[in-house]
Protein backbone atom coordinates (compact mmCIF):
# COMPACT_ATOMS: atom_id res chain seq x y z
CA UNK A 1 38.94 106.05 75.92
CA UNK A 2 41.48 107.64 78.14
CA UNK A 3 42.95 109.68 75.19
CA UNK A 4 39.58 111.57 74.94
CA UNK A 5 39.97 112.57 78.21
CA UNK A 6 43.82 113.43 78.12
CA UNK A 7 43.14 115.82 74.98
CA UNK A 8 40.29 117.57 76.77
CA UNK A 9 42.41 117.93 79.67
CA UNK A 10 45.18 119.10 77.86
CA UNK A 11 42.59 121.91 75.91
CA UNK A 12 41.46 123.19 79.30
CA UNK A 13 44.85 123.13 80.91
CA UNK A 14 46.75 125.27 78.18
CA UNK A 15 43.82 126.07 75.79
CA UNK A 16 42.49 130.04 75.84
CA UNK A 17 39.53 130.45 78.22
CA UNK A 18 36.43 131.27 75.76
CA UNK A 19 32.90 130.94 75.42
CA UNK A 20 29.90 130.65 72.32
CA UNK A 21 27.51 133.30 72.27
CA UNK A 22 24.50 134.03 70.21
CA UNK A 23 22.57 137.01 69.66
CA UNK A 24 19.33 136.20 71.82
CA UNK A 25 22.33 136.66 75.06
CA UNK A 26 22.78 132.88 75.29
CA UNK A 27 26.70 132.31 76.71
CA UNK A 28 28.26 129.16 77.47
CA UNK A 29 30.45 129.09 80.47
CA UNK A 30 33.92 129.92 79.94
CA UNK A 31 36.06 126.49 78.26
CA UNK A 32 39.72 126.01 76.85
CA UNK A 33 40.50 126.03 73.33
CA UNK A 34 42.83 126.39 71.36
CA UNK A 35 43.48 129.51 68.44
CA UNK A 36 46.07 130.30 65.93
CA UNK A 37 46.19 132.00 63.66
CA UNK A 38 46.43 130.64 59.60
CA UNK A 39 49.71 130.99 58.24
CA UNK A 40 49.08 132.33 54.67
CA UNK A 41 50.32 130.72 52.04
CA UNK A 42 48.16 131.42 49.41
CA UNK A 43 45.90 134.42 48.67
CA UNK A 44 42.53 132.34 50.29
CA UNK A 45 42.51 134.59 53.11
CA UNK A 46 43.83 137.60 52.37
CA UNK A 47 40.85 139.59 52.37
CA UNK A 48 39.45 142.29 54.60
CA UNK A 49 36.68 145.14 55.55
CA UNK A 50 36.46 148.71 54.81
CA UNK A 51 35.56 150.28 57.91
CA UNK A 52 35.28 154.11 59.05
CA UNK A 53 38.58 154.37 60.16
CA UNK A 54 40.14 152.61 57.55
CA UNK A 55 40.84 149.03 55.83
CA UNK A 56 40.71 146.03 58.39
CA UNK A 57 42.31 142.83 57.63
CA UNK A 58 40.15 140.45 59.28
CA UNK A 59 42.25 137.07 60.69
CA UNK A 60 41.39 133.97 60.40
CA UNK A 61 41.97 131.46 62.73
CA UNK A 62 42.08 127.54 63.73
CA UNK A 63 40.18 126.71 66.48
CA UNK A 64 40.23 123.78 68.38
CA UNK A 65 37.91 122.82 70.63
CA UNK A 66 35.92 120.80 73.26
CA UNK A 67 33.02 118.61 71.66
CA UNK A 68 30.51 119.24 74.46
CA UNK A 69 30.67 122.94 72.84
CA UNK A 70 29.79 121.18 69.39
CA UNK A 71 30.01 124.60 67.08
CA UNK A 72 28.39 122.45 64.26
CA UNK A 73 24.97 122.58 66.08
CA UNK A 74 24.69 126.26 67.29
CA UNK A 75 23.44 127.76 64.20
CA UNK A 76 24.87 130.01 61.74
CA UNK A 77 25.07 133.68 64.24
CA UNK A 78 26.97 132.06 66.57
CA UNK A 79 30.53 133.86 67.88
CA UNK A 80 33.65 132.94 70.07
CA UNK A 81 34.43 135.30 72.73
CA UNK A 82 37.92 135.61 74.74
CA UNK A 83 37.39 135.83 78.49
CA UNK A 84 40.21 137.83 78.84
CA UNK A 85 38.98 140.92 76.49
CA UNK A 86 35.40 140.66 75.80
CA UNK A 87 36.21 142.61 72.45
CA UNK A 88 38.01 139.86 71.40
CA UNK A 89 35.36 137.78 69.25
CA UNK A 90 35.37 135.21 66.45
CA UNK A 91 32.55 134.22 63.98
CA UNK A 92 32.84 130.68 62.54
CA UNK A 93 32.97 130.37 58.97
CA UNK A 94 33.10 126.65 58.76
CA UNK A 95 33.08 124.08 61.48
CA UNK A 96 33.73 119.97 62.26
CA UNK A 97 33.57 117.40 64.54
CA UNK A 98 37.00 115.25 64.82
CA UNK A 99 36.36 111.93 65.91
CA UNK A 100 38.72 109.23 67.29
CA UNK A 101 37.65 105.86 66.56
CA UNK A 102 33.87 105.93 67.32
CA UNK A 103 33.94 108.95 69.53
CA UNK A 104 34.24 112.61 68.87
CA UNK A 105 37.34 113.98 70.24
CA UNK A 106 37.42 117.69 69.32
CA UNK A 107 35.58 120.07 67.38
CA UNK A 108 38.00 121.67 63.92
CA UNK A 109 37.07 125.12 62.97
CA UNK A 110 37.81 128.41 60.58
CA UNK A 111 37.06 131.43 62.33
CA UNK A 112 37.47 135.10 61.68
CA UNK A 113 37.96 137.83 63.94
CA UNK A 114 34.79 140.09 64.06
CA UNK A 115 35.26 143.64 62.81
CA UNK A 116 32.31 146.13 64.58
């Protein structure tokens, strides 16, 4: 399977460095993935958050991913945090592993960016 190794190369080459977290302070090491934001073309995710200074649009994002960091198995409080700006984080609203032929090849995800 020498594609499954040229598409993880080619997430940790160009992908974003970022890690999973959960609440009890478990962090993976940093990985590449991929995130971009969801074009809207319908009103699905137009929504946002009242917050004390104001309204928030929160973004949602695709995010693809490695599947040794399998997002489908890390429980429901789980976030994605950019190494770059630790601010920078991402709940998952919905999550899936890709497979090609037998194997899994990536991990398919909606995220949101976390309003605090």
């Amino acid at each position: 399977m020498n594609e499954l190794c040229e598409i993880r190369s080619i997430m940790e080459r160009f992908g974003r460095q970022v890690r999973l977290c959960l609440p009890d302070g478990w962090q993976s090491e940093h990985f590449g993935a991929f995130l971009q934001p969801l074009r809207y073309k319908n009103k699905m995710y137009l929504g946002g958050v009242n917050t004390r200074i104001g309204f928030n649009r929160e973004g949602y994002y695709l995010y693809l991913g490695p599947p040794g960091h399998d997002l489908t198995k890390l429980g429901r409080d789980l976030w994605i945090q950019a190494a770059m700006d630790p601010d920078e984080k991402y709940t998952v609203d919905r999550a899936e592993v890709v497979h090609f032929g037998d194997a899994p090849s990536h991990i398919w995800a909606i995220v949101r960016s976390m309003v605090e």
